[in-house]
Each structure stands twice: as C-alpha cells, then as structure tokens.
N, C-alpha and C. Protein backbone atom coordinates (compact mmCIF):
# COMPACT_ATOMS: atom_id res chain seq x y z
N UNK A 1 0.84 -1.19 0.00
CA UNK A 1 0.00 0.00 0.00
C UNK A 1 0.87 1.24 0.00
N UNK A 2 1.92 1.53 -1.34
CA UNK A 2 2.92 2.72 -0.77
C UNK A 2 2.03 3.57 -0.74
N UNK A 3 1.47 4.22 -1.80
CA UNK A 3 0.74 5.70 -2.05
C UNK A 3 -0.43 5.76 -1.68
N UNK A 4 -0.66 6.53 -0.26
CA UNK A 4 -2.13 6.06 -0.19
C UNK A 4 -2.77 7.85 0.13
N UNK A 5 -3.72 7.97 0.68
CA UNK A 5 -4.62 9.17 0.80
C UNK A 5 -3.78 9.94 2.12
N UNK A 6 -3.35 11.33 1.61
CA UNK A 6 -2.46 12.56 2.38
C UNK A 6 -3.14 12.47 3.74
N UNK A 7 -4.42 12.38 3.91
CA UNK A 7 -5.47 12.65 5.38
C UNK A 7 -5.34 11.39 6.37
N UNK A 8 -4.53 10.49 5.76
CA UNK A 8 -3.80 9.41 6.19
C UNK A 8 -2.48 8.87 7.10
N UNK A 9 -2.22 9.54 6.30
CA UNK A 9 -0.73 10.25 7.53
C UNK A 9 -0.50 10.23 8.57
N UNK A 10 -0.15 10.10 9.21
CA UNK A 10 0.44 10.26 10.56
C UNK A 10 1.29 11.92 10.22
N UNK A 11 0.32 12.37 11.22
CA UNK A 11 1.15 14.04 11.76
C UNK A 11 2.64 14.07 11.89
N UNK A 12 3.28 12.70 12.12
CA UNK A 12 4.84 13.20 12.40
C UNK A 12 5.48 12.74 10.82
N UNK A 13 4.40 12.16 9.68
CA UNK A 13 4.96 12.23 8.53
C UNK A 13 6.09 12.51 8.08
N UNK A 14 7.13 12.42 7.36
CA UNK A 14 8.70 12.95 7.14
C UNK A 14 7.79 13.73 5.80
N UNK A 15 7.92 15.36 5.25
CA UNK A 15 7.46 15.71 4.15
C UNK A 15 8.90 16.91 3.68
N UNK A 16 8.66 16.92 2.45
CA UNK A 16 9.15 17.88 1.51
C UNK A 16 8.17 18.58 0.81
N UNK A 17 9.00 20.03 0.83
CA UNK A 17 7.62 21.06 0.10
C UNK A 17 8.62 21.95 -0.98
N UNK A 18 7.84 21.70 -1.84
CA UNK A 18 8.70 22.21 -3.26
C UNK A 18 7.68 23.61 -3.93
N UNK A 19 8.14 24.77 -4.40
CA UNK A 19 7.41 25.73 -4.68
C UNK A 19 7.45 25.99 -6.16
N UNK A 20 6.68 26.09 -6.92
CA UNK A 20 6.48 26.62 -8.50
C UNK A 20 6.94 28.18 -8.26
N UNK A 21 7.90 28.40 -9.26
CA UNK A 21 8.24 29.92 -9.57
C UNK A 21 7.76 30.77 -10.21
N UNK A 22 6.34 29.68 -10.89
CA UNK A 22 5.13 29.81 -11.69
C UNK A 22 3.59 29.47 -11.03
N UNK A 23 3.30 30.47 -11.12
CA UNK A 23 1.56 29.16 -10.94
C UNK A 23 1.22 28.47 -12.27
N UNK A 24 1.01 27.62 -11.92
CA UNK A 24 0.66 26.31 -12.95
C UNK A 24 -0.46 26.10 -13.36
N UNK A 25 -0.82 26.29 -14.58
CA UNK A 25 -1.91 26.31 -15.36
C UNK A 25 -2.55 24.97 -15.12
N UNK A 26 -3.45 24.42 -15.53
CA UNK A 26 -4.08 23.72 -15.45
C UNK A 26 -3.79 22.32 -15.55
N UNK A 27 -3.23 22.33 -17.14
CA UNK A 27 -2.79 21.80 -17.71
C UNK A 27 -1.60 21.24 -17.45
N UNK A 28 -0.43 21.88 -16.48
CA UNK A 28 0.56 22.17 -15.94
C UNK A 28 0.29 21.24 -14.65
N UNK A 29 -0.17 21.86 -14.27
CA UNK A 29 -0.89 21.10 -12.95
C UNK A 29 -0.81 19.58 -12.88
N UNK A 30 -2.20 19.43 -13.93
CA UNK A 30 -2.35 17.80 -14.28
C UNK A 30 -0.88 16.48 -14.80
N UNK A 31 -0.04 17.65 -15.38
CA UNK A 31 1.25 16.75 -16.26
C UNK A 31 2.04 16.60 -14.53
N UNK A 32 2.16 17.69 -13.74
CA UNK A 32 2.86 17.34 -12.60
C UNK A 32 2.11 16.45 -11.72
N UNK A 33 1.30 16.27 -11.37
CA UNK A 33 0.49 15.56 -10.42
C UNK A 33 0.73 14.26 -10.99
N UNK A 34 0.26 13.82 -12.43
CA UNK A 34 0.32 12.55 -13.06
C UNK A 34 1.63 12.09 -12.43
N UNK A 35 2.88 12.83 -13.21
CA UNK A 35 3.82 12.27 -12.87
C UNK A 35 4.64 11.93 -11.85
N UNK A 36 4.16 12.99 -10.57
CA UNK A 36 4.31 12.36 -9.36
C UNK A 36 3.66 11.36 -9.27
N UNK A 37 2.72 11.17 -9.43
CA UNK A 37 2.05 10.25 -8.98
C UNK A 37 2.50 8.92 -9.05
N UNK A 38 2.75 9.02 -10.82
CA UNK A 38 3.51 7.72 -11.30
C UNK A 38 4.58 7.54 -10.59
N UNK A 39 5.89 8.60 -9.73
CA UNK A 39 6.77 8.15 -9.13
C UNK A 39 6.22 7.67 -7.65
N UNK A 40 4.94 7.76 -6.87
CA UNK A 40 5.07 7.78 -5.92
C UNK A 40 4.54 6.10 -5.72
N UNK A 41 3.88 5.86 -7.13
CA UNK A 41 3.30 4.53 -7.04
C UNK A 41 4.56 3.46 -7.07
N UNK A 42 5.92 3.48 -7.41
CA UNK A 42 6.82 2.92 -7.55
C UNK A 42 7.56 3.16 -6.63
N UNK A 43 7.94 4.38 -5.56
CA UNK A 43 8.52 4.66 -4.87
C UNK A 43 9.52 3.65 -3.67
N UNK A 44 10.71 3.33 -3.82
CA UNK A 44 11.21 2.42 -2.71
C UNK A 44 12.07 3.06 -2.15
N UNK A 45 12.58 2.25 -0.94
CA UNK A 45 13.73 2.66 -0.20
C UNK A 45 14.36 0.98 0.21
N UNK A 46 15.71 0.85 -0.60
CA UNK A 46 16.03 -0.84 -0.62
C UNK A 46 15.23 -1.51 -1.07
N UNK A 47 14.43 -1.32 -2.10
CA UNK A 47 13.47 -2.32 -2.15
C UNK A 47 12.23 -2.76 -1.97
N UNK A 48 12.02 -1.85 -0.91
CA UNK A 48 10.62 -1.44 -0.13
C UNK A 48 10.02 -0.31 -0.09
N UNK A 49 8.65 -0.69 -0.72
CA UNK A 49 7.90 0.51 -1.01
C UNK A 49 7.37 1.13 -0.01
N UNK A 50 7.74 2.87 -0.09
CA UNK A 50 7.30 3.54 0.71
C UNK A 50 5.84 3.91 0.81
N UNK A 51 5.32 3.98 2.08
CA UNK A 51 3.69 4.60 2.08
C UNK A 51 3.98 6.05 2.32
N UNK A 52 3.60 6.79 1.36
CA UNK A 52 4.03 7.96 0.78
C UNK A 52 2.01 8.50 -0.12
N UNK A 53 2.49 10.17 0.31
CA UNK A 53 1.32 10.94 -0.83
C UNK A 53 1.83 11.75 -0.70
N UNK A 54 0.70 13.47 -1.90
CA UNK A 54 1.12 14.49 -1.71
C UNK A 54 0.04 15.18 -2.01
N UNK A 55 0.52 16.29 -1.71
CA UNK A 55 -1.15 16.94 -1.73
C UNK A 55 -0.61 18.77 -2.71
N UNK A 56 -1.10 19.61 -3.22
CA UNK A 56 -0.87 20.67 -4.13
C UNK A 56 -1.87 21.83 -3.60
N UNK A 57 -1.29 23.03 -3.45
CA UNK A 57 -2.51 24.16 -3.05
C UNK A 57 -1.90 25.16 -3.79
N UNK A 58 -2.47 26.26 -3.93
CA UNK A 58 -2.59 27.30 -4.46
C UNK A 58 -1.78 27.75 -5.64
N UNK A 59 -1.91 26.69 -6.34
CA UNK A 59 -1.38 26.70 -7.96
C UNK A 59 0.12 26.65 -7.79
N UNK A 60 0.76 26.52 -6.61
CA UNK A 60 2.33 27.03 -6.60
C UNK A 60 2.84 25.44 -5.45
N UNK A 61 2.45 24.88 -4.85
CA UNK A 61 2.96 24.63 -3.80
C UNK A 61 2.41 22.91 -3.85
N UNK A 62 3.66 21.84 -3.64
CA UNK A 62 3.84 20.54 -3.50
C UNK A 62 4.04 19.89 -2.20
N UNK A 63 3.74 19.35 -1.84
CA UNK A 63 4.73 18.65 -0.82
C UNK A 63 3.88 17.02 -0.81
N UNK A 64 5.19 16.58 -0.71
CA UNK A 64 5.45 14.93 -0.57
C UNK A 64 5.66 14.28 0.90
N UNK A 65 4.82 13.68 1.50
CA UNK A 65 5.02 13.08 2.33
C UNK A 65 5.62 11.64 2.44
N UNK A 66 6.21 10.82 2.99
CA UNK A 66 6.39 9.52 3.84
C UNK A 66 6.19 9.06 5.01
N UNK A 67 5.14 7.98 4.90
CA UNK A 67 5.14 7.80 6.71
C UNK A 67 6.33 6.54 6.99
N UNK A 68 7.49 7.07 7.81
CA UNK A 68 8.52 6.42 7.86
C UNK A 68 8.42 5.69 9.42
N UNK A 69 6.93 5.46 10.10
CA UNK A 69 7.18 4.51 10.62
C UNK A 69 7.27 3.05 10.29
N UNK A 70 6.33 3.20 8.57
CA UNK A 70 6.66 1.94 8.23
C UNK A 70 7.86 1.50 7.44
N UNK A 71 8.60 2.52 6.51
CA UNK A 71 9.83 2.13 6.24
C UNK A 71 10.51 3.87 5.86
N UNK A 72 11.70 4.35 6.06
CA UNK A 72 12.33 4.97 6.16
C UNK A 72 12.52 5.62 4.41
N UNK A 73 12.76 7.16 4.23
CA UNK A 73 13.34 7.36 3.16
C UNK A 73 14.31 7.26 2.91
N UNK A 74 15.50 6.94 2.08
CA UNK A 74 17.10 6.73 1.76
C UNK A 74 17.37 7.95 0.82
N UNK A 75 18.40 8.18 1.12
CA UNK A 75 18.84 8.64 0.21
C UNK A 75 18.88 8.94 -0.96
N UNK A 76 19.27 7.58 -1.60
CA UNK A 76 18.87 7.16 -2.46
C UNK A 76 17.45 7.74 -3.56
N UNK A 77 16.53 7.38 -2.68
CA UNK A 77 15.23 7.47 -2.74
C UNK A 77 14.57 9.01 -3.20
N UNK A 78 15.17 9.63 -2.03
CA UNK A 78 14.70 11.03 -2.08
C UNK A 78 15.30 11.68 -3.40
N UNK A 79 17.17 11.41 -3.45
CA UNK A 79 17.47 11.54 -5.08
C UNK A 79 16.66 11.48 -6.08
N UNK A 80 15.93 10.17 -6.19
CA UNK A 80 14.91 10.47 -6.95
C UNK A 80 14.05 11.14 -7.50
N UNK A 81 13.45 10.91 -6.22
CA UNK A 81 12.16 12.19 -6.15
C UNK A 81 12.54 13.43 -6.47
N UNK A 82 13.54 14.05 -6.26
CA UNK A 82 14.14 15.14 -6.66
C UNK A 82 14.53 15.22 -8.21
N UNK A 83 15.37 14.33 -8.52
CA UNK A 83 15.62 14.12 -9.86
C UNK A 83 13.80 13.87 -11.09
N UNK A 84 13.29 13.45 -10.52
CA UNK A 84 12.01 13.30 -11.25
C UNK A 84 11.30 14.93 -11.37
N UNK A 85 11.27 15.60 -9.92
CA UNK A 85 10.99 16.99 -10.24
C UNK A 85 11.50 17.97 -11.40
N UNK A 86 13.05 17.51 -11.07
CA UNK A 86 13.71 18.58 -12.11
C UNK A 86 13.26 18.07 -13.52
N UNK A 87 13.20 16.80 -13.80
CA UNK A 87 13.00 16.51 -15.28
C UNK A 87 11.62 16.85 -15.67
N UNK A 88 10.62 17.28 -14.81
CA UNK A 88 9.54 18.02 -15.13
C UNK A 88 9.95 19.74 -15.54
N UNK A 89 10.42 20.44 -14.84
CA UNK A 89 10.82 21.93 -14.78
C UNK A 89 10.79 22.32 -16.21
N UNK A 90 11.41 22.05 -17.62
CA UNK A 90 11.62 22.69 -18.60
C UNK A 90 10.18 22.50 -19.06
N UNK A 91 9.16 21.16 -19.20
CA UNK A 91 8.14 21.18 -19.78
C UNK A 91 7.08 22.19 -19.13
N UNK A 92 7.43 22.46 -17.53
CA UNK A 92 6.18 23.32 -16.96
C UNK A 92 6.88 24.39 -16.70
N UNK A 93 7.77 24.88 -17.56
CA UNK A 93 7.88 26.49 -17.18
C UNK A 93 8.44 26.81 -15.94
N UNK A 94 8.54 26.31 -15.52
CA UNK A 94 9.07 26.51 -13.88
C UNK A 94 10.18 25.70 -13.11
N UNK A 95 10.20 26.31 -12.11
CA UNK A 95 11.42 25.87 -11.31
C UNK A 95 10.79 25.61 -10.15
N UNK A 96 11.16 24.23 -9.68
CA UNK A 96 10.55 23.83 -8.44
C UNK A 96 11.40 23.06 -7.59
N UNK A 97 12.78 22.89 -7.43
CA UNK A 97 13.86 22.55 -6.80
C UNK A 97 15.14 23.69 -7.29
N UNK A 98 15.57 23.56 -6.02
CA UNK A 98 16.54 24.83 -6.08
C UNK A 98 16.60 25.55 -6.11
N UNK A 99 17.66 26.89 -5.65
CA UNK A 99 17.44 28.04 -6.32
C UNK A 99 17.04 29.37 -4.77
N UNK A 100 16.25 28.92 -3.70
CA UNK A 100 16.31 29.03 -2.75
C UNK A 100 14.73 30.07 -3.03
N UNK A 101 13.90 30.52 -3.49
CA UNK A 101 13.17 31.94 -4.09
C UNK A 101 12.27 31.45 -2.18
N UNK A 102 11.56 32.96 -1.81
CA UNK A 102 10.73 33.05 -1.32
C UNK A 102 8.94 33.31 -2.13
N UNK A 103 8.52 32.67 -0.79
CA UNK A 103 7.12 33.09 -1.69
C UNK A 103 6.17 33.90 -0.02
N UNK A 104 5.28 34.83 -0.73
CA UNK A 104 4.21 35.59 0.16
C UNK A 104 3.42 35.71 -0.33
N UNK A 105 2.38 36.13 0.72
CA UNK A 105 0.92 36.35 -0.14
C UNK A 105 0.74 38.02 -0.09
N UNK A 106 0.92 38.54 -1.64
CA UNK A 106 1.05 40.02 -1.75
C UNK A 106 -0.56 40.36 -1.10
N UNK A 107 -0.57 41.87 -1.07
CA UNK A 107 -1.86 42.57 -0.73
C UNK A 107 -3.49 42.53 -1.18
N UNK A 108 -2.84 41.97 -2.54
CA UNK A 108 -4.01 41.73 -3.16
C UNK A 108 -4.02 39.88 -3.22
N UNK A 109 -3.54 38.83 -2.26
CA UNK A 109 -3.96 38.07 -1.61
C UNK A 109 -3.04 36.43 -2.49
N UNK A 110 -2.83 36.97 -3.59
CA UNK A 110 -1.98 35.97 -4.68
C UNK A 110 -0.69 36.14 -4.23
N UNK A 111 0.27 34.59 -4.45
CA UNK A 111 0.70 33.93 -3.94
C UNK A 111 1.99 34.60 -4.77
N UNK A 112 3.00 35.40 -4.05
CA UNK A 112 4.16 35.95 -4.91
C UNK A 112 5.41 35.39 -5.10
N UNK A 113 6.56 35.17 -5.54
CA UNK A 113 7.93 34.25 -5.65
C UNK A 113 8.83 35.24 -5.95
N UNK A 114 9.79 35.59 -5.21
CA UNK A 114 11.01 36.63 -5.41
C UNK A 114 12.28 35.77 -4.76
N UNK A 115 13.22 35.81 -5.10
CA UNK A 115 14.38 36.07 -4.12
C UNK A 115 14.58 37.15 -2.75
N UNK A 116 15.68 36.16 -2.21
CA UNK A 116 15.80 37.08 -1.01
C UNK A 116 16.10 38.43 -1.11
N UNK A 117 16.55 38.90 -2.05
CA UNK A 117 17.04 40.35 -2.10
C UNK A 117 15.88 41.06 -3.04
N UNK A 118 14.70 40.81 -3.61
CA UNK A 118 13.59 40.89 -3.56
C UNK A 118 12.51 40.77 -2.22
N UNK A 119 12.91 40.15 -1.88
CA UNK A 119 11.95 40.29 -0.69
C UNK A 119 12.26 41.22 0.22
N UNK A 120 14.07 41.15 0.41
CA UNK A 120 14.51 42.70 1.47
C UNK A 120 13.68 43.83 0.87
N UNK A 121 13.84 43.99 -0.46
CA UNK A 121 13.52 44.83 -1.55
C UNK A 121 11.60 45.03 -0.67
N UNK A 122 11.09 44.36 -0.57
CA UNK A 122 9.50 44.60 -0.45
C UNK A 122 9.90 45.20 1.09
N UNK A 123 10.79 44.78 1.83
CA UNK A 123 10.90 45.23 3.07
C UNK A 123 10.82 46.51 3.37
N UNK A 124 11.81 46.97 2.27
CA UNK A 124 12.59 48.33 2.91
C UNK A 124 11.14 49.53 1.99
N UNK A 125 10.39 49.03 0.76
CA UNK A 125 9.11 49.43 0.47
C UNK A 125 7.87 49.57 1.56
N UNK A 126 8.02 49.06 1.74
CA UNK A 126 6.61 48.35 2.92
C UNK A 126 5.84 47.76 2.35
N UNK A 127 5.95 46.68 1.38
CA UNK A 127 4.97 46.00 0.76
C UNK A 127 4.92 44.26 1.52
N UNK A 128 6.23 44.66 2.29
CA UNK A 128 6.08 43.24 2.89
C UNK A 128 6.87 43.69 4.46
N UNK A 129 5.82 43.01 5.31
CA UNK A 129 5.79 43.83 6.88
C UNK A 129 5.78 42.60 7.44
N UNK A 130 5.51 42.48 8.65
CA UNK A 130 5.65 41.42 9.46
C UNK A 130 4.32 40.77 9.62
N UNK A 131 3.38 41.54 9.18
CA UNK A 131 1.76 40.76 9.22
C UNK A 131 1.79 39.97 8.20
N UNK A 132 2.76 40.45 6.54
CA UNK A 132 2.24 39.79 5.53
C UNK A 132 2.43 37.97 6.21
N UNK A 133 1.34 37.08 5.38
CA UNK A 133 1.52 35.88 5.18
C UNK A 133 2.81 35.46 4.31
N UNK A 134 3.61 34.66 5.03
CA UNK A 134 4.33 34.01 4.36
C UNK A 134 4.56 32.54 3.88
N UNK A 135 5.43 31.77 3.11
CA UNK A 135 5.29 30.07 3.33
C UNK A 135 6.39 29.55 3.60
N UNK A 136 6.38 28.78 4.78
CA UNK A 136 7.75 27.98 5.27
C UNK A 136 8.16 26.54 4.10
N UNK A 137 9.04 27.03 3.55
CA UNK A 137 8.96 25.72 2.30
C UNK A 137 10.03 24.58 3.44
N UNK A 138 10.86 25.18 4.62
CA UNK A 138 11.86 24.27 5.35
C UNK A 138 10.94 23.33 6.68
N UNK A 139 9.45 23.62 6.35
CA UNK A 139 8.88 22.47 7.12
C UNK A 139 8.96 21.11 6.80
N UNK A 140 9.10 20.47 7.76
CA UNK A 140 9.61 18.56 7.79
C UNK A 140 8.45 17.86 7.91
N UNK A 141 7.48 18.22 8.19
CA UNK A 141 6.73 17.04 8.56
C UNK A 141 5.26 17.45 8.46
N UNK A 142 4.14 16.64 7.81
CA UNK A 142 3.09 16.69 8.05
C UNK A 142 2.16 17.70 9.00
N UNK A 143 2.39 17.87 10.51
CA UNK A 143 1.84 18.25 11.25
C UNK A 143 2.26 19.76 10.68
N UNK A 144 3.41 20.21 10.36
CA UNK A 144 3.93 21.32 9.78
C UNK A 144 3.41 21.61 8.77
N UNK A 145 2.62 21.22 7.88
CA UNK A 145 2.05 21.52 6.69
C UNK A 145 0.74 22.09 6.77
N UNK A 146 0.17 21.21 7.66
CA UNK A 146 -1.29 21.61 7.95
C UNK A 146 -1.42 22.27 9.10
N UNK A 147 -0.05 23.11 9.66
CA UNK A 147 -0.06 24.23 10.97
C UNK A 147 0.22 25.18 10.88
N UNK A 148 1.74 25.30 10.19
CA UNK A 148 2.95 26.14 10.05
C UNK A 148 3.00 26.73 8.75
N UNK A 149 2.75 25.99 7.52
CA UNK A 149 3.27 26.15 6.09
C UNK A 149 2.96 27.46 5.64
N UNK A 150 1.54 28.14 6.29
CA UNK A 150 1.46 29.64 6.04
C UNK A 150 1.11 30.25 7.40
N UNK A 151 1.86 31.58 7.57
CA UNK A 151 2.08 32.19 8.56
C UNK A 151 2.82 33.50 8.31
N UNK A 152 2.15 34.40 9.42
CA UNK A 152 3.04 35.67 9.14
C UNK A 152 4.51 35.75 9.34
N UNK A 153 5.21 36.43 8.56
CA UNK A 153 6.42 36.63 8.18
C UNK A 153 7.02 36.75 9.82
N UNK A 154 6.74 38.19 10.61
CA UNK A 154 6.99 38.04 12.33
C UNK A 154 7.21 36.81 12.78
N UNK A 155 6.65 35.47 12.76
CA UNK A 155 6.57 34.31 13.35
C UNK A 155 7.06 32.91 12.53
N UNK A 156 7.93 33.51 11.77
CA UNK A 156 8.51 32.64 10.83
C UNK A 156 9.78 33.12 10.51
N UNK A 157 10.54 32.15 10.31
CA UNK A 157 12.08 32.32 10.11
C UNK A 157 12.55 34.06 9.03
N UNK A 158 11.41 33.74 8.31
CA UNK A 158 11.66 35.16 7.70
C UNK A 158 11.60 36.35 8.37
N UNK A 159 11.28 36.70 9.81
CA UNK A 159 11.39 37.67 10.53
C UNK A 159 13.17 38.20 10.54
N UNK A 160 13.58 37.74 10.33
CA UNK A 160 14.96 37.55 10.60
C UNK A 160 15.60 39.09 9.18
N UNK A 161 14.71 38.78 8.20
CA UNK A 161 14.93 39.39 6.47
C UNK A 161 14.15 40.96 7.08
N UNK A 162 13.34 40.99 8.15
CA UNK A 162 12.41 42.39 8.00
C UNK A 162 13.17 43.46 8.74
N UNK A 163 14.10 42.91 9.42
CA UNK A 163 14.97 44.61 9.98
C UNK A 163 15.82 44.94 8.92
C-alpha cells in the first residue's frame, strides 16, 4: 500500500515542500500531479515501497510526504524524487527545486515568488511587513504543513529578512 490518501498520515509524517516559480496552469498542474504520482506509485527505499502521498494548493505549492514509521526514506530514494521533479521543470515552465526563491501572499492576496534580495527589496518598500503571510517551504513534517506552512512573516524564520 505505498501511495495512499495525504489525510492518512500520521502528523509526524517525514514531508518535503517544493514551490512553483510559476503558478501552474491547469494543464501544468495535471502533467505534474500525473507524474508524481507515477513516481510515488513505484517509490522504494532498498526495495521497499514507501507509504508515501502528496497533496498541491494554491497553484504554486507541493509537498510529498512519507510515513517512515513503516519504512524509512534513503537517500537514495529522495534523489529520486528530486531528480524526477527537475525533469519536469523545462516542460512546466518553472522551477521547483533549487534556487532558494521566497514566496508571500502580496496585498491583493496571490501567492508571490522573489528572491531574497527581492523580498529585502519589499521590506525596505513596505509591501512586505511582518503581518504579511508568508510560506515555510523548510517544514519537515506533516503536522507542519497543515499548521505552520502559512504564517506571518513576524513568526517565521523570515522575521529575521524584516529589519
């Protein structure tokens, strides 16, 4: 049973959250989802298939879970998964490993992607304050996704970028 339903999970889940530098059209959407999908249905670690899902929100945002009480991710493994992302990137326009970009939710409520010296850049503007919403892409785990993943900038590592 590797790939089974995200609401499934166990809260201490091991997850990765990967961000589009694009919002993803529809179409876009569907070619990435498929093809995760197809990797997650094959997914091993030594041999053994991981019970693993993932879930997609606001046209920009991935994350992959594993529940590694039943078998562990490797190395190995996660290579993968990574390597399968990038070989998506040129067909969907976007960049979704690497690269480090932040994302916020501008004023008018859509989901923005800059670099860090873009984002100082909104700082020293005032377009980005310590209320704005931000997204923690360095959350680990499940319970972090559905707690942490959006939050104001003040209460998230990005407080650190607003003086």
């Amino acid at each position: 049973m590797p790939h089974v339903a995200f609401e499934s999970l166990s809260p201490d889940a091991r997850a990765w959250v990967f961000g589009s530098s694009m919002p993803l059209t529809d179409s876009s959407r569907k070619q990435l989802l498929s093809a995760v999908d197809e990797h997650l249905s094959q997914w091993r670690a030594h041999g053994v298939p991981l019970v693993c899902s993932r879930e997609f929100r606001d046209d920009r945002f991935l994350v992959v879970a594993v529940d590694e009480s039943a078998t562990g991710a490797s190395g190995c493994s996660i290579d993968g998964l990574f390597r399968t992302l990038q070989a998506l990137q040129s067909s969907l326009g976007t960049t979704l490993v690497g690269g480090g970009p932040l994302f916020y939710r501008n004023a008018a409520g859509a989901v923005a992607c800059v670099d860090r010296a873009g984002f100082v850049d909104g700082v020293a503007l005032g377009t980005i304050t310590g209320d704005t919403p931000v997204f923690d892409l360095t959350i680990n785990n499940v319970h972090a996704w559905h707690t942490s993943f959006e939050k104001s900038a003040e209460h998230s590592w990005h407080a650190r970028l607003l003086k």
